[in-house]
Protein backbone atom coordinates (compact mmCIF):
# COMPACT_ATOMS: atom_id res chain seq x y z
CA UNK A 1 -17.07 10.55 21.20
CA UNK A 2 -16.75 10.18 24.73
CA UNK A 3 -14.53 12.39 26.85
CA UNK A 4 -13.15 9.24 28.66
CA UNK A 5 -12.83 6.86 25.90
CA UNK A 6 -10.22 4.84 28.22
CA UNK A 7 -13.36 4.24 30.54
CA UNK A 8 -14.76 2.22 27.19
CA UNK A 9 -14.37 -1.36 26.91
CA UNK A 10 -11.33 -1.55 24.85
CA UNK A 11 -12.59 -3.75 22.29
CA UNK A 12 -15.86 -2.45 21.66
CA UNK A 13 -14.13 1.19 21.47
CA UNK A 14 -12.17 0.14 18.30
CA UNK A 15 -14.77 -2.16 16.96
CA UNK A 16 -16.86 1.82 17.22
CA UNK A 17 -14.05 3.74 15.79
CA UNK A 18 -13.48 1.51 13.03
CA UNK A 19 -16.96 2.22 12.39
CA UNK A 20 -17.25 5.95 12.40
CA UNK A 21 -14.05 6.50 10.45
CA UNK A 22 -15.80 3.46 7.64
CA UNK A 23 -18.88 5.93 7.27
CA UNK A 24 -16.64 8.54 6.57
CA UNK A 25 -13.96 7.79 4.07
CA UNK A 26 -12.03 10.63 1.92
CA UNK A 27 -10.11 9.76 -1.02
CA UNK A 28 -5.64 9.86 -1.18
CA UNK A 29 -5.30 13.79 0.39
CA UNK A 30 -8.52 14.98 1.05
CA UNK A 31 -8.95 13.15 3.96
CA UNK A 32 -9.18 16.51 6.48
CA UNK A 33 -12.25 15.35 8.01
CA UNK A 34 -10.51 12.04 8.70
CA UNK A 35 -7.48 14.25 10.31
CA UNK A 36 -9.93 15.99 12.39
CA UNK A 37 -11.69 12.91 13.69
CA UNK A 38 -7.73 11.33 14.29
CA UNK A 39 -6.32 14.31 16.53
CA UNK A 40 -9.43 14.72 18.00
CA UNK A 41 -9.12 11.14 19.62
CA UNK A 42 -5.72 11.68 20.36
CA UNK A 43 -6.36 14.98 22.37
CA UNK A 44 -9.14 13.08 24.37
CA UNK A 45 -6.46 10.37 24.98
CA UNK A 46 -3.94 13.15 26.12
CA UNK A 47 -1.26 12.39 23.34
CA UNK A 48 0.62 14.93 21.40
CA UNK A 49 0.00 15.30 17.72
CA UNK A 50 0.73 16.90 14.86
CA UNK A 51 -0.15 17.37 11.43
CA UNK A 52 2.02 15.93 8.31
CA UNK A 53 1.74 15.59 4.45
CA UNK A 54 -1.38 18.06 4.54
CA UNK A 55 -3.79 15.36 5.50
CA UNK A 56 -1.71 12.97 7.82
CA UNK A 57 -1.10 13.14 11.63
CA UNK A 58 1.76 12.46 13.65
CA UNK A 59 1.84 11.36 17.41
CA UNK A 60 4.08 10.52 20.29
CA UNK A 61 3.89 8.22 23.51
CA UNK A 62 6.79 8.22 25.49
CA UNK A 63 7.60 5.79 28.61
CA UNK A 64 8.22 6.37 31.69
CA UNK A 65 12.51 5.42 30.60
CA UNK A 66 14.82 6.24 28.15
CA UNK A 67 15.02 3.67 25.17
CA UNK A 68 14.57 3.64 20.95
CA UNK A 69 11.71 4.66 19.33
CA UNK A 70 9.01 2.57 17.32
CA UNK A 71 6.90 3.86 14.60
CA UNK A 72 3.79 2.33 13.77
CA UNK A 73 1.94 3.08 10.79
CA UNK A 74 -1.73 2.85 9.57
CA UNK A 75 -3.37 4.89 6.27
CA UNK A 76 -5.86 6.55 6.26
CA UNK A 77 -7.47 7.44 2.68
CA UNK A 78 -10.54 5.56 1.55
CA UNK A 79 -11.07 4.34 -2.47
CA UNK A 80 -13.37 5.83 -5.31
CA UNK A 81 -15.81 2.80 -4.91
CA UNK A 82 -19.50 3.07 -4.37
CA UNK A 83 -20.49 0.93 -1.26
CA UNK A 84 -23.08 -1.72 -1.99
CA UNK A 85 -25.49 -1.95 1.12
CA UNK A 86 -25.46 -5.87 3.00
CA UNK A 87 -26.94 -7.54 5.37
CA UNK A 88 -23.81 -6.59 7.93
CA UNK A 89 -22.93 -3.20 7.30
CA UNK A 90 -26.21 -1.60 7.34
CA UNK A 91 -24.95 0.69 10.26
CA UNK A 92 -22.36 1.64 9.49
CA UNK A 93 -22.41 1.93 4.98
CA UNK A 94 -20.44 5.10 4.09
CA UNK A 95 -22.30 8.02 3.83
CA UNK A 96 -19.63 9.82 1.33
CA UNK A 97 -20.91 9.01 -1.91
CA UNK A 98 -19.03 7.42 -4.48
CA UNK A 99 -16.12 6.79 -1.33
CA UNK A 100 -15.39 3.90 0.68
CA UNK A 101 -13.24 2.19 2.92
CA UNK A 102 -12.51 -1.05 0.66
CA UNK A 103 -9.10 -2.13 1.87
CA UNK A 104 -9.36 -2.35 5.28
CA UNK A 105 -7.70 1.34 6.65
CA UNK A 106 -10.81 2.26 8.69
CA UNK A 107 -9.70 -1.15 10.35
CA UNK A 108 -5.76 0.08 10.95
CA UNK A 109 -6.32 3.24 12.39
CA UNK A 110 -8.48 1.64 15.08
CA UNK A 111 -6.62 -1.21 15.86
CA UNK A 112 -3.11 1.83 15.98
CA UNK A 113 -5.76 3.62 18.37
CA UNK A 114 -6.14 0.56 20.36
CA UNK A 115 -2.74 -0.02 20.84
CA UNK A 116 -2.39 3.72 21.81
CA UNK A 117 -4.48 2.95 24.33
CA UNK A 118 -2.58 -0.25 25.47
CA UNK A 119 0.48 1.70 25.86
CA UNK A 120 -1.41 4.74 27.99
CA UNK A 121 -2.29 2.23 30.32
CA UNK A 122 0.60 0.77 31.02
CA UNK A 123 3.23 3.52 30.78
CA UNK A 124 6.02 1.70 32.27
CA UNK A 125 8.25 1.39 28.96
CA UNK A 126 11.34 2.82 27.62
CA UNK A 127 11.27 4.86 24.90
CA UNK A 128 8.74 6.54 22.61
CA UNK A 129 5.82 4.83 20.56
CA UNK A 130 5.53 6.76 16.98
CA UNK A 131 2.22 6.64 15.89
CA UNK A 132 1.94 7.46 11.62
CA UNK A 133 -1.60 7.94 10.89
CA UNK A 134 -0.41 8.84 6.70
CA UNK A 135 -2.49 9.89 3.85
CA UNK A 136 -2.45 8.53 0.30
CA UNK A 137 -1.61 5.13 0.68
CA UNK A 138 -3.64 4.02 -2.51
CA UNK A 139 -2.04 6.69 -5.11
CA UNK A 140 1.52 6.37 -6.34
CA UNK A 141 4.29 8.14 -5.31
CA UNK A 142 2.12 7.35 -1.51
CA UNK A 143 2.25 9.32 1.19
CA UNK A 144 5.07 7.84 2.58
CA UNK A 145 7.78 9.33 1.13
CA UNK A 146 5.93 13.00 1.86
CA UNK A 147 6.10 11.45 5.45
CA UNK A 148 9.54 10.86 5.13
CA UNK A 149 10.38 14.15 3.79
CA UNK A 150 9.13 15.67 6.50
CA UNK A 151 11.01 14.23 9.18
CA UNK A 152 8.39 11.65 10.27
CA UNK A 153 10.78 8.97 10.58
CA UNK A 154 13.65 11.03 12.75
CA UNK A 155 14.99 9.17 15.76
CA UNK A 156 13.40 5.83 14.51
CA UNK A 157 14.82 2.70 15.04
CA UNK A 158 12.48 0.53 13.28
CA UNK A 159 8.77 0.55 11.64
CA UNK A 160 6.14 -1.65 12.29
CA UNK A 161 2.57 -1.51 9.97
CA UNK A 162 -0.14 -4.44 9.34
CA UNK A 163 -3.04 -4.97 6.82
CA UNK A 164 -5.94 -6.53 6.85
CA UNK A 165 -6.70 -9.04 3.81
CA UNK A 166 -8.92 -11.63 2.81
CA UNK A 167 -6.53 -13.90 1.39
CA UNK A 168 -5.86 -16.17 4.60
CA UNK A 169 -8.71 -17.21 6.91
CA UNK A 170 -9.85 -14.41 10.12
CA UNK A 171 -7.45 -14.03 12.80
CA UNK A 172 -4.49 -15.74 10.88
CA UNK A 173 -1.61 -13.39 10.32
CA UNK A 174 1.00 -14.03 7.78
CA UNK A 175 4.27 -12.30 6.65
CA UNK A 176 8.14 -13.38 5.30
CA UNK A 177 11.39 -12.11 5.41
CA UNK A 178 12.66 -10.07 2.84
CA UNK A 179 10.58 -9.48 -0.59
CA UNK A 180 7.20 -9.31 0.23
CA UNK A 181 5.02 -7.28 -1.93
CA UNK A 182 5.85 -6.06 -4.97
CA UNK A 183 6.85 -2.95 -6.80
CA UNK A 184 4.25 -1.20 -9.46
CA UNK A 185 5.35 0.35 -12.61
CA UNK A 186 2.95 2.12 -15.03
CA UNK A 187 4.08 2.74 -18.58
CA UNK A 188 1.79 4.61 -20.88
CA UNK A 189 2.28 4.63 -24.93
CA UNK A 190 1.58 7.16 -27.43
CA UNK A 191 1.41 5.46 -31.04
CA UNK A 192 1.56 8.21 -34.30
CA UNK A 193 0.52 7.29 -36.87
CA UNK A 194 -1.10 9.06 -39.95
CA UNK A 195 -4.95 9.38 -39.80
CA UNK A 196 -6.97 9.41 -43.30
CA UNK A 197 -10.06 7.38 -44.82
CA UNK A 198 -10.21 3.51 -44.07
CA UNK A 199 -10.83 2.56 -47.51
CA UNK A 200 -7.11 4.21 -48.81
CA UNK A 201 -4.64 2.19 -46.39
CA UNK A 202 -1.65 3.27 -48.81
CA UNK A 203 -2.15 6.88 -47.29
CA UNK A 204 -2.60 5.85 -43.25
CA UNK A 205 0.21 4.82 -40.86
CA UNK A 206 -2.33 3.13 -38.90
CA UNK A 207 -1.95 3.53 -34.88
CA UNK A 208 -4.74 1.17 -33.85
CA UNK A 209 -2.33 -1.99 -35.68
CA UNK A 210 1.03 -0.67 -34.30
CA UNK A 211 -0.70 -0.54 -30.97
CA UNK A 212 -2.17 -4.03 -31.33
CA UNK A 213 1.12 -5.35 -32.66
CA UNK A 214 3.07 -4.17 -29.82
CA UNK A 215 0.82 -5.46 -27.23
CA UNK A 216 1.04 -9.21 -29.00
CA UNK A 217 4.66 -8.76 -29.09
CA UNK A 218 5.54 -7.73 -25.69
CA UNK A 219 4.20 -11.09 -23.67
CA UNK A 220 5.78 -13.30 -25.76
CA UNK A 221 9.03 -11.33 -25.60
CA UNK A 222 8.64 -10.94 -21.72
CA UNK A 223 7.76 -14.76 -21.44
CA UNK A 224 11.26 -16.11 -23.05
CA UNK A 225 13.19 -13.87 -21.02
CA UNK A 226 11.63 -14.33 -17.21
CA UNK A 227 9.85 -16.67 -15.39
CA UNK A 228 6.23 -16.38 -14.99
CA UNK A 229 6.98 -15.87 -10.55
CA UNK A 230 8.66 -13.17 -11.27
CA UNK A 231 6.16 -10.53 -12.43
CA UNK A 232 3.01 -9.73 -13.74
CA UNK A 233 2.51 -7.38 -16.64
CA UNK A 234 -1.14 -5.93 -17.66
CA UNK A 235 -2.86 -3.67 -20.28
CA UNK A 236 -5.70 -1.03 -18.06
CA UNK A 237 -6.98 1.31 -20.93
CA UNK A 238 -6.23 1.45 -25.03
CA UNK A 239 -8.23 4.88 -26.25
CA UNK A 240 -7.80 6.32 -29.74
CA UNK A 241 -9.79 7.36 -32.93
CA UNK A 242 -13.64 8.47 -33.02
CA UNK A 243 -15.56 6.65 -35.87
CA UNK A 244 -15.48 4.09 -37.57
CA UNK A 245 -14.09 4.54 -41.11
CA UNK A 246 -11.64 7.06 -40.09
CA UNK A 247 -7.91 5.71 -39.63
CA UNK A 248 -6.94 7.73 -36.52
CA UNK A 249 -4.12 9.94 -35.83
CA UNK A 250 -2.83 8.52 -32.70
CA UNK A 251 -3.72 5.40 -30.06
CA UNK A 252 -3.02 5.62 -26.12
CA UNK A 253 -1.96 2.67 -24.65
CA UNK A 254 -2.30 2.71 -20.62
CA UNK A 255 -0.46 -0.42 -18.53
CA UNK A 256 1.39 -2.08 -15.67
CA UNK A 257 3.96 -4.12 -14.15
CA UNK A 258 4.83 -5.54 -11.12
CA UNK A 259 8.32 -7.29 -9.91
CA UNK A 260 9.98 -8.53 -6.76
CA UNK A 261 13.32 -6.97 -7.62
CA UNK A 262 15.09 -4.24 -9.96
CA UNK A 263 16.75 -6.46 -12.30
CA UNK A 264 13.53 -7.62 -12.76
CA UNK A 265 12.22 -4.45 -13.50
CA UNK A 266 14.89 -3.45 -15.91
CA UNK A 267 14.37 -6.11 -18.00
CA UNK A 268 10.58 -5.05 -18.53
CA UNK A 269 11.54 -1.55 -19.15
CA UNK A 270 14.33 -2.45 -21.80
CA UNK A 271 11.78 -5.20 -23.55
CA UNK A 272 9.27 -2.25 -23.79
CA UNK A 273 11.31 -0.16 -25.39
CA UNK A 274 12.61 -2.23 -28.38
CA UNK A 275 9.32 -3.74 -28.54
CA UNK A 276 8.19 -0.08 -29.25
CA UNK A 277 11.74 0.47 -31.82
CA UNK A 278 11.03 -2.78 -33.98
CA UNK A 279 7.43 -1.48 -34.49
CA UNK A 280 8.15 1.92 -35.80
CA UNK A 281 10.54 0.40 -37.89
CA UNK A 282 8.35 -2.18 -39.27
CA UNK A 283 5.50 0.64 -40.45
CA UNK A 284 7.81 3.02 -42.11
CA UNK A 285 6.20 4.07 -45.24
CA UNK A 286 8.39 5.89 -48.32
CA UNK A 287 7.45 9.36 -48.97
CA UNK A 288 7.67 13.12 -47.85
CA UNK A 289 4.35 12.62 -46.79
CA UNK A 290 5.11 10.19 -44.47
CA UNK A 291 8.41 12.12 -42.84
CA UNK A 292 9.15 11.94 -39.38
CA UNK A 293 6.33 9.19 -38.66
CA UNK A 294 5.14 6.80 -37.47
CA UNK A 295 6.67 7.34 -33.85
CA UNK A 296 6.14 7.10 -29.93
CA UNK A 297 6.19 8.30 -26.90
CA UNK A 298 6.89 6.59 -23.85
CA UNK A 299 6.69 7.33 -20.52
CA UNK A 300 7.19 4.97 -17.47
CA UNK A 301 6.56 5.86 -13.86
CA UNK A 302 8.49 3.52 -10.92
CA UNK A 303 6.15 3.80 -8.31
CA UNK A 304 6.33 1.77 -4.94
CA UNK A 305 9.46 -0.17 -4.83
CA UNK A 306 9.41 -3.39 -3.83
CA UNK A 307 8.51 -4.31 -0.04
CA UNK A 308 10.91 -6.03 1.93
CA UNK A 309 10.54 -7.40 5.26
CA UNK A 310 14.53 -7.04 7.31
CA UNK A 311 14.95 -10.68 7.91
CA UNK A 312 16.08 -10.10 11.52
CA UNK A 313 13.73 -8.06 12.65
CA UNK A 314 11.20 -10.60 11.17
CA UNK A 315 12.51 -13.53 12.75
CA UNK A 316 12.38 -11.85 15.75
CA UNK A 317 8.56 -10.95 15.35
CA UNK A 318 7.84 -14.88 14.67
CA UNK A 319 9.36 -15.79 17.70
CA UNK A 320 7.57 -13.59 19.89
CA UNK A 321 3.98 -14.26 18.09
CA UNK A 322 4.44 -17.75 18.86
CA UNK A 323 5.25 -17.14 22.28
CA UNK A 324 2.92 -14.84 23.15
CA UNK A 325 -0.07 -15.83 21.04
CA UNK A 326 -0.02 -19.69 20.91
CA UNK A 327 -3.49 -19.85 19.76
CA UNK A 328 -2.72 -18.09 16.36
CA UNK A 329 -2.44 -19.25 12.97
CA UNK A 330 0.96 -17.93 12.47
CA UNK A 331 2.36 -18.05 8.29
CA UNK A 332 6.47 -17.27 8.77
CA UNK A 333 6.70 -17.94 4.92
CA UNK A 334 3.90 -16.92 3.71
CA UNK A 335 3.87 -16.34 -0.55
CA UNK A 336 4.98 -13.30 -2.05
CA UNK A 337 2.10 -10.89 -3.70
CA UNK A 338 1.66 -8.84 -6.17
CA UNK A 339 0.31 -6.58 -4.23
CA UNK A 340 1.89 -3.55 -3.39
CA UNK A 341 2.06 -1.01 -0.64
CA UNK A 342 3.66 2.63 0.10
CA UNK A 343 5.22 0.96 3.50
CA UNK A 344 8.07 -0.42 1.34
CA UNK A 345 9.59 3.29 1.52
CA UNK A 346 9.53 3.24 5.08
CA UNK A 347 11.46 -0.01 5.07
CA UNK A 348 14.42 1.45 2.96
CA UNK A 349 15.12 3.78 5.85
CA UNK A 350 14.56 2.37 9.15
CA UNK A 351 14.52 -1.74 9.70
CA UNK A 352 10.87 -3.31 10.49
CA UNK A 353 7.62 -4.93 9.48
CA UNK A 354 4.79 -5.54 7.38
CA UNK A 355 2.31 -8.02 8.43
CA UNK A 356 -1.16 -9.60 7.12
CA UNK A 357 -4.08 -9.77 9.17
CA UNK A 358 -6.30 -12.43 7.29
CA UNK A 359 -10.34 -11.66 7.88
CA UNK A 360 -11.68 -14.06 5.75
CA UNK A 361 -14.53 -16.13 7.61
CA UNK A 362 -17.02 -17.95 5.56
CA UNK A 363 -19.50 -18.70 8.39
CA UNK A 364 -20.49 -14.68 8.36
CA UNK A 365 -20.07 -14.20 4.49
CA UNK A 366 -16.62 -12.40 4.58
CA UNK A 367 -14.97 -13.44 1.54
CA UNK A 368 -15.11 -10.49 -0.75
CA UNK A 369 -11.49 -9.20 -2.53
CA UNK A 370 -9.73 -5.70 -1.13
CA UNK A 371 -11.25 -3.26 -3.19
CA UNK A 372 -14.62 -4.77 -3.59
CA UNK A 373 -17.65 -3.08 -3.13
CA UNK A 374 -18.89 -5.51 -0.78
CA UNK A 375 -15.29 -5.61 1.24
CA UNK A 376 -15.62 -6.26 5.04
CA UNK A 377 -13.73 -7.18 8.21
CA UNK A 378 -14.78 -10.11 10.52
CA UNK A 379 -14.20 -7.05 13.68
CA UNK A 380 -12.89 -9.99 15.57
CA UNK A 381 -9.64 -9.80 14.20
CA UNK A 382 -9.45 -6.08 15.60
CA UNK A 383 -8.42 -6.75 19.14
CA UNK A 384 -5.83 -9.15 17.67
CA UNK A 385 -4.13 -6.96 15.46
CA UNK A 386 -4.49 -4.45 18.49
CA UNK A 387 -2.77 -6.90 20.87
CA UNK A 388 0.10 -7.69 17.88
CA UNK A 389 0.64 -4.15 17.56
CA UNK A 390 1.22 -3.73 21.33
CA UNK A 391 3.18 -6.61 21.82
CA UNK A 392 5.61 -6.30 19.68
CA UNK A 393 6.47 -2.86 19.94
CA UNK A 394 6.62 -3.26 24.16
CA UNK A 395 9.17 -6.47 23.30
CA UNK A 396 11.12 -4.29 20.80
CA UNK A 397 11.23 -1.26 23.02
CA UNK A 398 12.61 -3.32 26.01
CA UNK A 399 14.65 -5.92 23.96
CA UNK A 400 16.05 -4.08 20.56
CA UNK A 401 18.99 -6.33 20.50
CA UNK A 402 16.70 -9.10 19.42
CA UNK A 403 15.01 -7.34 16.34
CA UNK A 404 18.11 -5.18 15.10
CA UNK A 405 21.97 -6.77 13.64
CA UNK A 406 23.62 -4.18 14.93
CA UNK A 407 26.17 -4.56 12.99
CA UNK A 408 24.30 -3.83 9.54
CA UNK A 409 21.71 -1.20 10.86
CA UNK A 410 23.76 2.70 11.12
CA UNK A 411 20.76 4.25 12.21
CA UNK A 412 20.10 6.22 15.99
CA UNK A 413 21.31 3.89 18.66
CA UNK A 414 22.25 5.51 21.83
CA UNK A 415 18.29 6.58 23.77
CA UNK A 416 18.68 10.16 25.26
CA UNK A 417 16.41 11.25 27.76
CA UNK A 418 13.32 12.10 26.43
CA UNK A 419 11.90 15.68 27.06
């Protein structure tokens, strides 16, 4: 990299960064060469950084005033996808085997770099920019909440983050107040049962039917009690037994759920569980032979909670995007997904943001899924997120009234002098 990257056209500086960190992508904390190449384009912007949660970075900009403080956030951690070569990324494929950027994070961390760089130039601001370059999005618990734990999110008044999808057209961005993505769940199943030759039944407690009976019982049961909006529910893996006239010993059943809200979630967990009772009581057998089985084990991991969007702060986002950016596709209300994100943590601390940057365009091709091995970004939609990121933030840090009810939000109010 250049020593002067501020000399760089601004646009065609992120458009290169996005590249270099896309050729090298590490997977959910191993991503030190990542840190490196992050605080090594922070020292040749002259900002002070920090590492956090082993592979993450912290920064700080400060204005020229006193005022609140704005974190934004990008990850960092690329997916265990092999990268199929294309006619657009042939200069820039990743060269880490087996490891790619597929959902868009080489994109954030330029476009939180170009906004750095927005705010260096123009250093006539109250307040302090918070720049969260975090590891681990993509692996439950996240790197948020290590963030978190570690004091990232002291002296913050609100949070800010974006993504880049291909579910609305380039350049469009979309978000809503309140629930916006959803929470994930993963419940995994341990049928026992009593293994023995196929062809004597009378001696088996046999795993692989208990298994299949409680996966035909749970939708049905799920489906009378909740609406079909409300979650989704999904089997990943079912591994057990090793030939094939052998009853086995024991099946593994491997799923998921997702939900907008924690009733909703309890209701899933509950249904599981006496899904799981009226099975082992259904193949109880007679006989010492048979004592103590069949049974289960369950275990069920809450993982991100559910996103939510604070409904001021949101408003006050819309407002400004359409002032500010009348030539954007703007989606106030855009649906809820079933997608899911770390960011939700930061949102149960600190008031804020999460936004989609759409980067589907049909004319170049760009229509492949997050986590595709053909994923892209249309890099036109960099500078835009860029300028969104900037914008914002510079309207929060001088107007905070607008984005904050200061009569819900508790958190730091009064804006010492910086040091």
């Amino acid at each position: 990299m250049r020593n002067d990257p501020i000399s760089e056209d601004l646009e065609a500086w992120i458009i290169r960064l996005r590249r270099e960190f896309h050729q090298y992508p590490e997977l959910s904390f191993e991503e030190y060469e990542t840190q490196k190449r992050i605080l090594k384009t922070l020292e040749e912007l002259g900002i002070e950084a920090r590492k956090i949660a082993d592979t993450g970075v912290l920064a700080s900009i400060r204005g020229t005033m006193p005022g609140p403080c704005i974190a934004l956030r990008t990850d960092t951690d690329g997916l265990q996808v092999q990268e199929e070569l294309t006619e657009r990324n042939r200069d820039y494929i990743s060269r880490n085997n087996g490891v790619m950027h597929a959902c868009g994070h080489d994109g954030h961390m330029a476009m939180l770099f170009g906004a750095s760089r927005l705010f260096l130039e123009n250093r006539d601001f109250p307040g302090e920019v918070r720049l969260i370059f975090q590891p681990a999005e993509e692996i439950p618990p996240g790197g948020s909440e290590r963030v978190i734990a570690e004091g990232g999110l002291e002296g913050v008044d609100a949070v800010m983050g974006m993504h880049i999808f291909t579910n609305h057209e380039s350049g469009s961005v979309g978000f809503r107040p309140g629930p916006f993505m959803a929470s994930t769940n993963r419940f995994e199943v341990i049928f026992e049962g009593k293994g023995g030759h196929i062809s004597k039944p009378e001696s088996c407690i046999d795993p692989v039917r208990m298994a299949t009976d409680f996966i035909s019982s749970l939708y049905p049961a799920l489906e009378k009690q909740l609406e079909p909006d409300k979650y989704v529910l999904g089997i990943g893996r079912i591994q057990g037994g090793a030939q094939f006239n052998r009853t086995p010993d024991s099946v593994g059943i491997l799923g998921s759920y997702r939900t907008f809200d924690s009733e909703t979630t309890d209701v899933i967990d509950l249904t599981i569980k006496e899904c799981l009772e009226r099975i082992k009581e259904k193949y109880v057998k007679p006989g010492e032979e048979f004592a103590g089985l069949p049974d289960y084990e369950l275990d069920i991991l809450h993982g991100y909670p559910v996103l939510v969007n604070d409904p001021a702060f949101t408003d006050a986002v819309n407002l400004k995007l359409q002032e500010s950016f009348p030539e954007l596709t703007i989606y106030p209300e855009i649906e809820k997904t079933f997608a899911a994100e770390d960011f939700a943590s930061y949102l149960q601390v600190v008031p804020g943001i999460f936004i989609s940057l759409g980067t589907r365009n049909q004319e170049k091709g760009i229509v492949e899924i997050n986590h595709s091995c053909t994923f892209d970004i249309d890099e036109d939609i960099l500078l835009t997120g860029t300028e969104i990121f900037y914008t914002i933030s510079l309207d929060f840090l001088k107007h905070p009234e607008k984005y904050l009810n200061f009569q819900k939000y508790n958190g730091p109010q009064k804006y010492p002098e910086k040091a």
